[in-house]
PDB file of N, CA and C in Angstrom:
ATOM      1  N   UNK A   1       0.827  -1.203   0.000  1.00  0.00           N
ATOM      2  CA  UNK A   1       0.000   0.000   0.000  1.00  0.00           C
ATOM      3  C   UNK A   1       0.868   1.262   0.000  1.00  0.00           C
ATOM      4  N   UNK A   2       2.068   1.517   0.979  1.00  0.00           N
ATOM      5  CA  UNK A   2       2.504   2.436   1.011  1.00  0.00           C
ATOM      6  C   UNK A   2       3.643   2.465  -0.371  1.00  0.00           C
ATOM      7  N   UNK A   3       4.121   1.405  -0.684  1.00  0.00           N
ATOM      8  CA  UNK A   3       5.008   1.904  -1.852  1.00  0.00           C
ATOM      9  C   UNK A   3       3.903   2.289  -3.229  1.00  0.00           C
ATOM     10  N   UNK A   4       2.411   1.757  -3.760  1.00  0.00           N
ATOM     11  CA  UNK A   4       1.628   2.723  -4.591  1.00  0.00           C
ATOM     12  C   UNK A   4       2.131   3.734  -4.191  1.00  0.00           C
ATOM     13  N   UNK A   5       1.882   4.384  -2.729  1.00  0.00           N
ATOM     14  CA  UNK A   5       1.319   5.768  -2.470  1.00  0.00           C
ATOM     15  C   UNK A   5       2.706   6.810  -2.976  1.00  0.00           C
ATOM     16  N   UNK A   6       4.022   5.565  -2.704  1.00  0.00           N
ATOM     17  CA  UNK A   6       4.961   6.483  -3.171  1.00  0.00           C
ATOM     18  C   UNK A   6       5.415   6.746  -4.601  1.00  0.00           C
ATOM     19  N   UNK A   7       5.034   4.954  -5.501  1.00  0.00           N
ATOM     20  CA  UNK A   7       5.284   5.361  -6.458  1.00  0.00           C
ATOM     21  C   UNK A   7       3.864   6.642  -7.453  1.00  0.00           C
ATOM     22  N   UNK A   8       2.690   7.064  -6.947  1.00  0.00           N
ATOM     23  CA  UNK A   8       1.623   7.305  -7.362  1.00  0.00           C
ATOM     24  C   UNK A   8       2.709   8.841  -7.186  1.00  0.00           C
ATOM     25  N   UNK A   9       2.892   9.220  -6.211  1.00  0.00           N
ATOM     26  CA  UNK A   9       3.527  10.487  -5.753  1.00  0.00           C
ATOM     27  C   UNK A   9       4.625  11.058  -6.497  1.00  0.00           C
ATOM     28  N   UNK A  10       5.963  10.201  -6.372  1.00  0.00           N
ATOM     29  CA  UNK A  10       7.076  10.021  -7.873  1.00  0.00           C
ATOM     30  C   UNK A  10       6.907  10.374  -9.111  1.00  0.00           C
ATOM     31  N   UNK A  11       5.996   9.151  -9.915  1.00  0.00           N
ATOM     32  CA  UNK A  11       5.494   9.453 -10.668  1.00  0.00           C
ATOM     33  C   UNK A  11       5.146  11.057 -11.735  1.00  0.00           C
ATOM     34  N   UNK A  12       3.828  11.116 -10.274  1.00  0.00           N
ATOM     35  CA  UNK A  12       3.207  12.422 -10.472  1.00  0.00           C
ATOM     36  C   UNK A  12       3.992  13.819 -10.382  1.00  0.00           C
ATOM     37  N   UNK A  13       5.306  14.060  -9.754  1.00  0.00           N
ATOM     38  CA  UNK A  13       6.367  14.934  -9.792  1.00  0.00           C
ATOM     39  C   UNK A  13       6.837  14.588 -10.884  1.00  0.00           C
ATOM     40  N   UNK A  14       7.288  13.735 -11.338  1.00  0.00           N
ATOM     41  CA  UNK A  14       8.261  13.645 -12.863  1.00  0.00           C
ATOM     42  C   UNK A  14       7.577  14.409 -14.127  1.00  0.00           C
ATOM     43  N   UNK A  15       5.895  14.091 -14.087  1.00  0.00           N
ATOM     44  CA  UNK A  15       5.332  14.505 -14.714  1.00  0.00           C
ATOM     45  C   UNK A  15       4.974  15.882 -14.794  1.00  0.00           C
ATOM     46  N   UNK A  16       4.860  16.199 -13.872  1.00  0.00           N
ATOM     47  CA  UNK A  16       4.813  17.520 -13.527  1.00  0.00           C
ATOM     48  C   UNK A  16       5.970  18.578 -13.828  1.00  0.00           C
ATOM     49  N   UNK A  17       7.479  17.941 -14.014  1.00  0.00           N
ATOM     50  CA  UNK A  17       8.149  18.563 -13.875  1.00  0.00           C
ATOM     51  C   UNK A  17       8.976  18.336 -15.727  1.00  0.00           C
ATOM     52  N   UNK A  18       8.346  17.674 -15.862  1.00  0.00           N
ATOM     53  CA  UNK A  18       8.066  17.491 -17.355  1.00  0.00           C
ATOM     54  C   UNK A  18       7.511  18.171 -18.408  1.00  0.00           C
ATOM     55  N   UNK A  19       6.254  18.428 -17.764  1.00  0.00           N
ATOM     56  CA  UNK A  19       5.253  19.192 -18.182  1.00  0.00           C
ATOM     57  C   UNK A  19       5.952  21.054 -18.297  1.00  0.00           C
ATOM     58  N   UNK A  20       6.775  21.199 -17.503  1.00  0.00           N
ATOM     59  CA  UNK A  20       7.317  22.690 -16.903  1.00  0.00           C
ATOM     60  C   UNK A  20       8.149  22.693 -17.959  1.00  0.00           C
ATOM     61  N   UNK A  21       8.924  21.479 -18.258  1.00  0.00           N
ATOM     62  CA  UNK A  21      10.188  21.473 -18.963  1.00  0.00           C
ATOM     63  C   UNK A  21       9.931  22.296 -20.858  1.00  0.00           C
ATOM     64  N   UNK A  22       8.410  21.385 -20.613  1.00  0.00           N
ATOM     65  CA  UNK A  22       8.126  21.564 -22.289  1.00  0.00           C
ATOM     66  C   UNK A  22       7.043  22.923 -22.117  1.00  0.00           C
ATOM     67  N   UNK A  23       7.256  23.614 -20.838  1.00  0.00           N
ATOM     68  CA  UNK A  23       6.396  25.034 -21.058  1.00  0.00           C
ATOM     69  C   UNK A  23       5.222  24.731 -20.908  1.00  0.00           C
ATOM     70  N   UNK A  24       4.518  23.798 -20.751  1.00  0.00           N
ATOM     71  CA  UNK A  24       3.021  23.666 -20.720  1.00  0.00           C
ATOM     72  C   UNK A  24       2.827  23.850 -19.242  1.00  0.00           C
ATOM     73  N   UNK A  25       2.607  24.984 -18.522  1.00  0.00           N
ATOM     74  CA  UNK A  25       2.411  25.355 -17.224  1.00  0.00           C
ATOM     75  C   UNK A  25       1.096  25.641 -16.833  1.00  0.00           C
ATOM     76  N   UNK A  26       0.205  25.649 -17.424  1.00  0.00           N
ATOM     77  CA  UNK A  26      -1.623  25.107 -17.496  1.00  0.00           C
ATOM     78  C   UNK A  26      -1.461  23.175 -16.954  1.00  0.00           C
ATOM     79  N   UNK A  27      -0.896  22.681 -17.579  1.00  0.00           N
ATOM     80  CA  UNK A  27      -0.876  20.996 -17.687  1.00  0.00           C
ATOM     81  C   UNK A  27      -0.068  20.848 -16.351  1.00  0.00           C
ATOM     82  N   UNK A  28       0.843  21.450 -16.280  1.00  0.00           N
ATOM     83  CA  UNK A  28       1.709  21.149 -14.754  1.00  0.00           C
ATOM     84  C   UNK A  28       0.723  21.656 -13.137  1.00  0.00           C
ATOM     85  N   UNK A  29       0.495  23.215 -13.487  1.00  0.00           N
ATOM     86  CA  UNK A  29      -0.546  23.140 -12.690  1.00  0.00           C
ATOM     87  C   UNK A  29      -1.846  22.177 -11.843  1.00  0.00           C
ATOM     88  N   UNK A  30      -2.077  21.511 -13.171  1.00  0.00           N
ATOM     89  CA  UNK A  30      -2.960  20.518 -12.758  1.00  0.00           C
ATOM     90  C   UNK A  30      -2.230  19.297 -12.213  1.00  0.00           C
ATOM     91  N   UNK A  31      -1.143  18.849 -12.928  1.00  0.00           N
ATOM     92  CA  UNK A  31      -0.422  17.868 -12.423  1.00  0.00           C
ATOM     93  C   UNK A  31       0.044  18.007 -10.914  1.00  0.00           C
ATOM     94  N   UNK A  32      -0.064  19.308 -10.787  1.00  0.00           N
ATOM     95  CA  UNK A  32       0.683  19.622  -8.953  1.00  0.00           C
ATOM     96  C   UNK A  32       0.306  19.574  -8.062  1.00  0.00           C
ATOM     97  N   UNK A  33      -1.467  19.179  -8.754  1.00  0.00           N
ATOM     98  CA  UNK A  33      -2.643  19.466  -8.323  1.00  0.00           C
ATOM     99  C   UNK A  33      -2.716  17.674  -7.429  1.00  0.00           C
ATOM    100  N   UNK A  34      -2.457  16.498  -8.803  1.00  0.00           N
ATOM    101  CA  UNK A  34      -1.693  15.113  -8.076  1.00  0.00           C
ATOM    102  C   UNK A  34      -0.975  15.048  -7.212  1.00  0.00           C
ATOM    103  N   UNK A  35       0.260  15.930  -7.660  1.00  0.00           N
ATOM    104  CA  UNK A  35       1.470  15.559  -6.430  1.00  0.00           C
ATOM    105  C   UNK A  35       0.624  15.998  -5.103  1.00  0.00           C
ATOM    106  N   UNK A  36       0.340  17.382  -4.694  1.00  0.00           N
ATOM    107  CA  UNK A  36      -0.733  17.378  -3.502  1.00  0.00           C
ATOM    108  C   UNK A  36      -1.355  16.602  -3.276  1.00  0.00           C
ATOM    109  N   UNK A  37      -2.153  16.047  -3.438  1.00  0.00           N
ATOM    110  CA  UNK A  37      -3.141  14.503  -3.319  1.00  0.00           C
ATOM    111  C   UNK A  37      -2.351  13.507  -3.167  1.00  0.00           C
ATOM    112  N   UNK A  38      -1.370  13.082  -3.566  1.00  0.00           N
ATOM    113  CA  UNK A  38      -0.672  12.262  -3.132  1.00  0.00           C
ATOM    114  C   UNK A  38       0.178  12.368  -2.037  1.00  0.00           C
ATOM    115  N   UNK A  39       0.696  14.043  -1.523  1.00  0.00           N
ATOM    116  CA  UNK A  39       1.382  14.158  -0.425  1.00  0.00           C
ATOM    117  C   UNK A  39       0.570  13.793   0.590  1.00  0.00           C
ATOM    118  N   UNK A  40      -0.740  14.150   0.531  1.00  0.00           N
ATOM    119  CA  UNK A  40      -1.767  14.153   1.513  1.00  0.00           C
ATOM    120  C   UNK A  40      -2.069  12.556   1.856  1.00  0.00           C
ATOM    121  N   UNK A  41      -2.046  11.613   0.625  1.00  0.00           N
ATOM    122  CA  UNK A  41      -1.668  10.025   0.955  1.00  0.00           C
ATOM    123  C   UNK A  41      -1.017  10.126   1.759  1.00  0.00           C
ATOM    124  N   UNK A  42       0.512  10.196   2.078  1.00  0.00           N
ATOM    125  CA  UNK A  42       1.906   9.652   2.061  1.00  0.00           C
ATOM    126  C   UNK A  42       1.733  10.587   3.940  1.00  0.00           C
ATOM    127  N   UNK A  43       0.978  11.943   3.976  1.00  0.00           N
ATOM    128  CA  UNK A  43       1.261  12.172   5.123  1.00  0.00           C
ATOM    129  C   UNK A  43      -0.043  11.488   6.064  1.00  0.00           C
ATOM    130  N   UNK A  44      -0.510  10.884   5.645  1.00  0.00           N
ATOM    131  CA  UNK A  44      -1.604  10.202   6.733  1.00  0.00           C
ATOM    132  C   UNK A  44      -1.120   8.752   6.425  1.00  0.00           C
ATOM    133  N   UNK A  45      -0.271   8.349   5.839  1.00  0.00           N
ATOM    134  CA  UNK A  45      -0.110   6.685   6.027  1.00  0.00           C
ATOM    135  C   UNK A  45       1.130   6.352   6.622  1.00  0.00           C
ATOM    136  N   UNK A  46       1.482   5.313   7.138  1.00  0.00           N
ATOM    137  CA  UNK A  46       2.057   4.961   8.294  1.00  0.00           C
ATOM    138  C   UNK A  46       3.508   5.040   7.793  1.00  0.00           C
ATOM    139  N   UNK A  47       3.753   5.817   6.982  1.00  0.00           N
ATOM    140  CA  UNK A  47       5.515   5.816   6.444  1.00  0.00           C
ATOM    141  C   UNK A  47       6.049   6.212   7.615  1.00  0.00           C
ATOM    142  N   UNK A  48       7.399   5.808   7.673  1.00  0.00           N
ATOM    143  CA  UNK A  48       8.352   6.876   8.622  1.00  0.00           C
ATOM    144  C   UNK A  48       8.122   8.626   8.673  1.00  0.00           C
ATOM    145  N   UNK A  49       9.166   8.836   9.543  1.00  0.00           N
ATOM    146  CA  UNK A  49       8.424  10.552   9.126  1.00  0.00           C
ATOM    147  C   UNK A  49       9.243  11.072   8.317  1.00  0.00           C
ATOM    148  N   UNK A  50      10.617  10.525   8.334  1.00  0.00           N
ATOM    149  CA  UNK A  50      11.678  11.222   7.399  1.00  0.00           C
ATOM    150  C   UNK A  50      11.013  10.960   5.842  1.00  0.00           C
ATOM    151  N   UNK A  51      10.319  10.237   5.444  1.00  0.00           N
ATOM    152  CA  UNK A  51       9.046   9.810   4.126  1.00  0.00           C
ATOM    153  C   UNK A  51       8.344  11.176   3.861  1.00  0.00           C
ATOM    154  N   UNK A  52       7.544  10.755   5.023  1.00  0.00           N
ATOM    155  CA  UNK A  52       6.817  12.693   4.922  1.00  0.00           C
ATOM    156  C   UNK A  52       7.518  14.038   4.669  1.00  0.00           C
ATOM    157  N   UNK A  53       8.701  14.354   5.756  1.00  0.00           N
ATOM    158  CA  UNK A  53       9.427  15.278   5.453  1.00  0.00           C
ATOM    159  C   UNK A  53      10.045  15.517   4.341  1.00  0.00           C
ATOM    160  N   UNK A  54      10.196  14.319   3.298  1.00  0.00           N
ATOM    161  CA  UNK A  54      10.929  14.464   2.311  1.00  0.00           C
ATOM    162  C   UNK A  54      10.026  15.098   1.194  1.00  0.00           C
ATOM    163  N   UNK A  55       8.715  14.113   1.435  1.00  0.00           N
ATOM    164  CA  UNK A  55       7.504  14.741   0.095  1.00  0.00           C
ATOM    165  C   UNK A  55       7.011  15.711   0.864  1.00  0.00           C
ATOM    166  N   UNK A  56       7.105  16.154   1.574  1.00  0.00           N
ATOM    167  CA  UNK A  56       6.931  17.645   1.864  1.00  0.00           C
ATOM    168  C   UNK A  56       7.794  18.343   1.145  1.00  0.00           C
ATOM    169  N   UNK A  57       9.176  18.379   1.493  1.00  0.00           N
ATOM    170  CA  UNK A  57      10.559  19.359   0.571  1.00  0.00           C
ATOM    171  C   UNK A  57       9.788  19.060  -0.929  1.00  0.00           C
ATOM    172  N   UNK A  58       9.776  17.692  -0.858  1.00  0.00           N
ATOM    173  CA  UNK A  58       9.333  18.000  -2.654  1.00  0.00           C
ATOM    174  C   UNK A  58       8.315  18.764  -3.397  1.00  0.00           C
ATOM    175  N   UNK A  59       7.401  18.994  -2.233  1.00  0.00           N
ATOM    176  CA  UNK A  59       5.916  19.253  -2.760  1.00  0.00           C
ATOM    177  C   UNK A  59       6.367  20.996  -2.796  1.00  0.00           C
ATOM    178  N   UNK A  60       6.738  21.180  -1.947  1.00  0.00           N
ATOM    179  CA  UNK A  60       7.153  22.845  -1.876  1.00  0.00           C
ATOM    180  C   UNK A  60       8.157  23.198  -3.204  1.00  0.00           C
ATOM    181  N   UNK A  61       9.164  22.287  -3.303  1.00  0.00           N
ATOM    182  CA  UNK A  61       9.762  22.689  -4.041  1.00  0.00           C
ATOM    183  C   UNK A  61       9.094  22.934  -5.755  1.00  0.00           C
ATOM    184  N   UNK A  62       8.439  22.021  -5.597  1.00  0.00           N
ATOM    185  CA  UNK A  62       7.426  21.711  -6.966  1.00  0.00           C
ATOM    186  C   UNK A  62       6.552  22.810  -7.397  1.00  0.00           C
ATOM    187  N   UNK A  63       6.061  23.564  -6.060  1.00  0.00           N
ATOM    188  CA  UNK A  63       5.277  24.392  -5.684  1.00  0.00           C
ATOM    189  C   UNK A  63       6.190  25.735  -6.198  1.00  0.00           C
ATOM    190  N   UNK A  64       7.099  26.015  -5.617  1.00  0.00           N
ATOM    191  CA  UNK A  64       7.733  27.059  -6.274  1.00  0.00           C
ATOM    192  C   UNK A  64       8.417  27.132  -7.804  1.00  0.00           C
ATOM    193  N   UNK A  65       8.616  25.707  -8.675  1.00  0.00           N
ATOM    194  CA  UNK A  65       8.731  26.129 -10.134  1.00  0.00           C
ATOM    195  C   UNK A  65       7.373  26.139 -10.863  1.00  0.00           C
ATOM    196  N   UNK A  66       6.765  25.603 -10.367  1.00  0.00           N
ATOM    197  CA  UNK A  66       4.969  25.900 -10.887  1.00  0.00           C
ATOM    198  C   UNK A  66       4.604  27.740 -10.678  1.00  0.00           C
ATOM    199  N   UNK A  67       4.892  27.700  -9.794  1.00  0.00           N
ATOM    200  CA  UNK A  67       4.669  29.079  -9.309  1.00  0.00           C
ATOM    201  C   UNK A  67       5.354  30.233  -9.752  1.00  0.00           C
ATOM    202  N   UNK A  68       6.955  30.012 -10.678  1.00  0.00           N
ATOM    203  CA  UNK A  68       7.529  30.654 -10.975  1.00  0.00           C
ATOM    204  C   UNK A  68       7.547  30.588 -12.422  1.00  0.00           C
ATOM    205  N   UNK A  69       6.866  29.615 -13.048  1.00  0.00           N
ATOM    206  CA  UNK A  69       7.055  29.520 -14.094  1.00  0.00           C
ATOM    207  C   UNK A  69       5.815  30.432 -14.783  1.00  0.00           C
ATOM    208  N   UNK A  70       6.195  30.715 -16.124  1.00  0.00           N
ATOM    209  CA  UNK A  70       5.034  31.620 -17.201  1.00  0.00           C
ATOM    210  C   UNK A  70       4.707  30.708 -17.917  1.00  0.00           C
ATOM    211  N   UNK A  71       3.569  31.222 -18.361  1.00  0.00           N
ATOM    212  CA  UNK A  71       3.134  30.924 -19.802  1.00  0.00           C
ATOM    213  C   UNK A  71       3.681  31.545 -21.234  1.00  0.00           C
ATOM    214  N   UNK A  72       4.574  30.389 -21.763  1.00  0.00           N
ATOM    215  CA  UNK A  72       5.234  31.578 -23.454  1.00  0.00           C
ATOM    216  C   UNK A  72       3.725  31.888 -23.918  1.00  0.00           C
ATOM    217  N   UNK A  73       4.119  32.752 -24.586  1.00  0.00           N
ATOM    218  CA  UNK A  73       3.160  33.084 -25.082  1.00  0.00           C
ATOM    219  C   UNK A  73       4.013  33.406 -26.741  1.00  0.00           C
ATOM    220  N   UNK A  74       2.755  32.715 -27.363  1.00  0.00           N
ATOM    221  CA  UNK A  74       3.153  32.835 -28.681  1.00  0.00           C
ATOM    222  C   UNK A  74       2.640  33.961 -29.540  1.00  0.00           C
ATOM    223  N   UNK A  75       3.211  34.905 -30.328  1.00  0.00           N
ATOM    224  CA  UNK A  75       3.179  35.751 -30.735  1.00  0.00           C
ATOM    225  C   UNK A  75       2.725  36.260 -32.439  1.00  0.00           C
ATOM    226  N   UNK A  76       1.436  36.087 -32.349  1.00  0.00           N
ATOM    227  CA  UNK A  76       1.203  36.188 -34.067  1.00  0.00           C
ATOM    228  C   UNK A  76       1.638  37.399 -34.791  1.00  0.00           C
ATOM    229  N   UNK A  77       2.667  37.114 -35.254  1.00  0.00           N
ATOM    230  CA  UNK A  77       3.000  37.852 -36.246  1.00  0.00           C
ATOM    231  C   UNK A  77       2.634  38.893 -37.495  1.00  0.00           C
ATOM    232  N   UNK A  78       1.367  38.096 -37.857  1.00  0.00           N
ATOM    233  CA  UNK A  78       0.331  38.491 -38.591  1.00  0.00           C
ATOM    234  C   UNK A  78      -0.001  39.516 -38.121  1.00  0.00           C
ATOM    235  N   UNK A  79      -0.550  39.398 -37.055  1.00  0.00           N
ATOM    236  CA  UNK A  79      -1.238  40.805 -36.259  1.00  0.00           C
ATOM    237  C   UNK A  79      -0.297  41.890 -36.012  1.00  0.00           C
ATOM    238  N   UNK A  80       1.181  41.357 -35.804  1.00  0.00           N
ATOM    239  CA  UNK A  80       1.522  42.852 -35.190  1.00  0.00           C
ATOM    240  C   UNK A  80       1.261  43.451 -36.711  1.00  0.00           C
ATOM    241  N   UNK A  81       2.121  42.642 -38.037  1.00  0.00           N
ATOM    242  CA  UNK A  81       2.448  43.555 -39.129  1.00  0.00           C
ATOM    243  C   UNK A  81       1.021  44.364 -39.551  1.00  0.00           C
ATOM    244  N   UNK A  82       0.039  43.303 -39.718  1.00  0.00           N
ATOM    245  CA  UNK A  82      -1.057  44.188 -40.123  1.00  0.00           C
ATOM    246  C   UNK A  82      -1.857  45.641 -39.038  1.00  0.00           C
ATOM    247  N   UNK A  83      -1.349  45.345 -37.905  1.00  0.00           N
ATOM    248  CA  UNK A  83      -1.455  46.742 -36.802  1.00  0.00           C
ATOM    249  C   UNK A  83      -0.535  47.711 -37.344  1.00  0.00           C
ATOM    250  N   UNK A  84       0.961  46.921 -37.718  1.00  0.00           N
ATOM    251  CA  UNK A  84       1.626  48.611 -38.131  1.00  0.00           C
ATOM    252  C   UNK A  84       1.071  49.188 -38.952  1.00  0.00           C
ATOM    253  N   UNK A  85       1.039  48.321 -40.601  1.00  0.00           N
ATOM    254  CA  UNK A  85       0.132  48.618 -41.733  1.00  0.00           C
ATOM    255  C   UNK A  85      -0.905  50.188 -41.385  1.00  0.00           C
ATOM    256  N   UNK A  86      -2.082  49.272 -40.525  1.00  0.00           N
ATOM    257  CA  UNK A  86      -3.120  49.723 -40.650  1.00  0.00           C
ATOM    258  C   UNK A  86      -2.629  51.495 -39.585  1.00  0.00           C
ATOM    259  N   UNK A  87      -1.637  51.310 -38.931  1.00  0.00           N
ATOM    260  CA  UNK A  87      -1.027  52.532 -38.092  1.00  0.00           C
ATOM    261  C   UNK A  87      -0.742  53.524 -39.108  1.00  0.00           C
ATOM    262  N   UNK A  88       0.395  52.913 -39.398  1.00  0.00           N
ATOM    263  CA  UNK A  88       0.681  53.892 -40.950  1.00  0.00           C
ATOM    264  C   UNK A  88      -0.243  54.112 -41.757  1.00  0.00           C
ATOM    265  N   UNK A  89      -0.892  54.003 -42.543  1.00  0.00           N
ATOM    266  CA  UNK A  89      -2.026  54.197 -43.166  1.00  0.00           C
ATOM    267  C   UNK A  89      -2.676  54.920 -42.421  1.00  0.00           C
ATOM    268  N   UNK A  90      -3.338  55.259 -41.096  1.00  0.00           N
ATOM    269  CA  UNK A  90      -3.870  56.002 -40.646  1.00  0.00           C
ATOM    270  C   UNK A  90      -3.335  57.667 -40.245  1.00  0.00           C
ATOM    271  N   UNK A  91      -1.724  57.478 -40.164  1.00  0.00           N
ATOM    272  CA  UNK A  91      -0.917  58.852 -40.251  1.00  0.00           C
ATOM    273  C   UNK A  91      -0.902  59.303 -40.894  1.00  0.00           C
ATOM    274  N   UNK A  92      -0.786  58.322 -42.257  1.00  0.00           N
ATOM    275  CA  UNK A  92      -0.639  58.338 -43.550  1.00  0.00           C
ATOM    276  C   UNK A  92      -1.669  59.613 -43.892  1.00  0.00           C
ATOM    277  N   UNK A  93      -3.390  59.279 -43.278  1.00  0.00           N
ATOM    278  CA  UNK A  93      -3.787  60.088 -43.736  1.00  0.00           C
ATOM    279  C   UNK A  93      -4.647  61.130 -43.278  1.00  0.00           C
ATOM    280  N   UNK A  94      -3.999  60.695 -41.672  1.00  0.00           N
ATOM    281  CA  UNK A  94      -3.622  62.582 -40.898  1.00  0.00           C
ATOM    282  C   UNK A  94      -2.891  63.200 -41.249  1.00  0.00           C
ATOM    283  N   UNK A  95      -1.803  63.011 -41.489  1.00  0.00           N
ATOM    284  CA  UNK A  95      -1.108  63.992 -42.085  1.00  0.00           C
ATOM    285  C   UNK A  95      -1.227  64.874 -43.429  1.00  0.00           C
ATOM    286  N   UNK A  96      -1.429  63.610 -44.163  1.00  0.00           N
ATOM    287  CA  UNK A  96      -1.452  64.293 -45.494  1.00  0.00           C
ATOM    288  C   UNK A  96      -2.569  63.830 -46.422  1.00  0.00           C
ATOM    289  N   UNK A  97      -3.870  64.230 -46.452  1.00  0.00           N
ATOM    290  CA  UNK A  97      -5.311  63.709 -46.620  1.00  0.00           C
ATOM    291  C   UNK A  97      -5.460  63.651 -48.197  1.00  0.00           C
ATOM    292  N   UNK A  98      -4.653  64.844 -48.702  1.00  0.00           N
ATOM    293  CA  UNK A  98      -4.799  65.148 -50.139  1.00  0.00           C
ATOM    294  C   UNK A  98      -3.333  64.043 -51.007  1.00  0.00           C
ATOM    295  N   UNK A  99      -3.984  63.317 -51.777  1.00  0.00           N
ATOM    296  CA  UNK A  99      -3.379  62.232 -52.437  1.00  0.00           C
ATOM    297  C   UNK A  99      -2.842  63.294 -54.169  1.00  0.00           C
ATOM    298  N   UNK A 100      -1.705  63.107 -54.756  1.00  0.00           N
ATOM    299  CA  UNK A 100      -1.175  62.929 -56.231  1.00  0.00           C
ATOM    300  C   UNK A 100      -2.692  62.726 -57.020  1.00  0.00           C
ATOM    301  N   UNK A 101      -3.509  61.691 -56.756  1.00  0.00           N
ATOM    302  CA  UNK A 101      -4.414  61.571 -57.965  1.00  0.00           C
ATOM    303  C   UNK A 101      -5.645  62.231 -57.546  1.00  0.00           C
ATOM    304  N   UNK A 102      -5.538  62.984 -56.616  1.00  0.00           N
ATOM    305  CA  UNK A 102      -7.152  63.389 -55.820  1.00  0.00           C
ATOM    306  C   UNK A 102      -7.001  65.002 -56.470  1.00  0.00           C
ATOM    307  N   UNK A 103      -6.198  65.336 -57.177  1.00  0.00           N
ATOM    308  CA  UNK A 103      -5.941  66.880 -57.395  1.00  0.00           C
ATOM    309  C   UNK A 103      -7.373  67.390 -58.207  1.00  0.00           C
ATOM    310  N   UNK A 104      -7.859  68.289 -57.604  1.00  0.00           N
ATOM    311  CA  UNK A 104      -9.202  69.200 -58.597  1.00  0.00           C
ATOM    312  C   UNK A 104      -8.873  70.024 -59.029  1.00  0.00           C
TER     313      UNK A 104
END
Protein backbone atom coordinates (compact mmCIF):
# COMPACT_ATOMS: atom_id res chain seq x y z
CA UNK A 1 0.00 0.00 0.00
CA UNK A 2 2.50 2.44 1.01
CA UNK A 3 5.01 1.90 -1.85
CA UNK A 4 1.63 2.72 -4.59
CA UNK A 5 1.32 5.77 -2.47
CA UNK A 6 4.96 6.48 -3.17
CA UNK A 7 5.28 5.36 -6.46
CA UNK A 8 1.62 7.30 -7.36
CA UNK A 9 3.53 10.49 -5.75
CA UNK A 10 7.08 10.02 -7.87
CA UNK A 11 5.49 9.45 -10.67
CA UNK A 12 3.21 12.42 -10.47
CA UNK A 13 6.37 14.93 -9.79
CA UNK A 14 8.26 13.64 -12.86
CA UNK A 15 5.33 14.51 -14.71
CA UNK A 16 4.81 17.52 -13.53
CA UNK A 17 8.15 18.56 -13.87
CA UNK A 18 8.07 17.49 -17.35
CA UNK A 19 5.25 19.19 -18.18
CA UNK A 20 7.32 22.69 -16.90
CA UNK A 21 10.19 21.47 -18.96
CA UNK A 22 8.13 21.56 -22.29
CA UNK A 23 6.40 25.03 -21.06
CA UNK A 24 3.02 23.67 -20.72
CA UNK A 25 2.41 25.36 -17.22
CA UNK A 26 -1.62 25.11 -17.50
CA UNK A 27 -0.88 21.00 -17.69
CA UNK A 28 1.71 21.15 -14.75
CA UNK A 29 -0.55 23.14 -12.69
CA UNK A 30 -2.96 20.52 -12.76
CA UNK A 31 -0.42 17.87 -12.42
CA UNK A 32 0.68 19.62 -8.95
CA UNK A 33 -2.64 19.47 -8.32
CA UNK A 34 -1.69 15.11 -8.08
CA UNK A 35 1.47 15.56 -6.43
CA UNK A 36 -0.73 17.38 -3.50
CA UNK A 37 -3.14 14.50 -3.32
CA UNK A 38 -0.67 12.26 -3.13
CA UNK A 39 1.38 14.16 -0.42
CA UNK A 40 -1.77 14.15 1.51
CA UNK A 41 -1.67 10.02 0.95
CA UNK A 42 1.91 9.65 2.06
CA UNK A 43 1.26 12.17 5.12
CA UNK A 44 -1.60 10.20 6.73
CA UNK A 45 -0.11 6.69 6.03
CA UNK A 46 2.06 4.96 8.29
CA UNK A 47 5.51 5.82 6.44
CA UNK A 48 8.35 6.88 8.62
CA UNK A 49 8.42 10.55 9.13
CA UNK A 50 11.68 11.22 7.40
CA UNK A 51 9.05 9.81 4.13
CA UNK A 52 6.82 12.69 4.92
CA UNK A 53 9.43 15.28 5.45
CA UNK A 54 10.93 14.46 2.31
CA UNK A 55 7.50 14.74 0.10
CA UNK A 56 6.93 17.65 1.86
CA UNK A 57 10.56 19.36 0.57
CA UNK A 58 9.33 18.00 -2.65
CA UNK A 59 5.92 19.25 -2.76
CA UNK A 60 7.15 22.84 -1.88
CA UNK A 61 9.76 22.69 -4.04
CA UNK A 62 7.43 21.71 -6.97
CA UNK A 63 5.28 24.39 -5.68
CA UNK A 64 7.73 27.06 -6.27
CA UNK A 65 8.73 26.13 -10.13
CA UNK A 66 4.97 25.90 -10.89
CA UNK A 67 4.67 29.08 -9.31
CA UNK A 68 7.53 30.65 -10.98
CA UNK A 69 7.05 29.52 -14.09
CA UNK A 70 5.03 31.62 -17.20
CA UNK A 71 3.13 30.92 -19.80
CA UNK A 72 5.23 31.58 -23.45
CA UNK A 73 3.16 33.08 -25.08
CA UNK A 74 3.15 32.84 -28.68
CA UNK A 75 3.18 35.75 -30.74
CA UNK A 76 1.20 36.19 -34.07
CA UNK A 77 3.00 37.85 -36.25
CA UNK A 78 0.33 38.49 -38.59
CA UNK A 79 -1.24 40.80 -36.26
CA UNK A 80 1.52 42.85 -35.19
CA UNK A 81 2.45 43.55 -39.13
CA UNK A 82 -1.06 44.19 -40.12
CA UNK A 83 -1.46 46.74 -36.80
CA UNK A 84 1.63 48.61 -38.13
CA UNK A 85 0.13 48.62 -41.73
CA UNK A 86 -3.12 49.72 -40.65
CA UNK A 87 -1.03 52.53 -38.09
CA UNK A 88 0.68 53.89 -40.95
CA UNK A 89 -2.03 54.20 -43.17
CA UNK A 90 -3.87 56.00 -40.65
CA UNK A 91 -0.92 58.85 -40.25
CA UNK A 92 -0.64 58.34 -43.55
CA UNK A 93 -3.79 60.09 -43.74
CA UNK A 94 -3.62 62.58 -40.90
CA UNK A 95 -1.11 63.99 -42.08
CA UNK A 96 -1.45 64.29 -45.49
CA UNK A 97 -5.31 63.71 -46.62
CA UNK A 98 -4.80 65.15 -50.14
CA UNK A 99 -3.38 62.23 -52.44
CA UNK A 100 -1.18 62.93 -56.23
CA UNK A 101 -4.41 61.57 -57.96
CA UNK A 102 -7.15 63.39 -55.82
CA UNK A 103 -5.94 66.88 -57.39
CA UNK A 104 -9.20 69.20 -58.60
Amino acid sequence: MAERIVEKFVASQKAAQDLLLQGNVIAAKQKYLDVLDAYHEIDKSSLPQFHKELAYDQVNALFRQVNDAKEQMKIPYNLIIAGILILALSVGVVLKPSCGFCRT
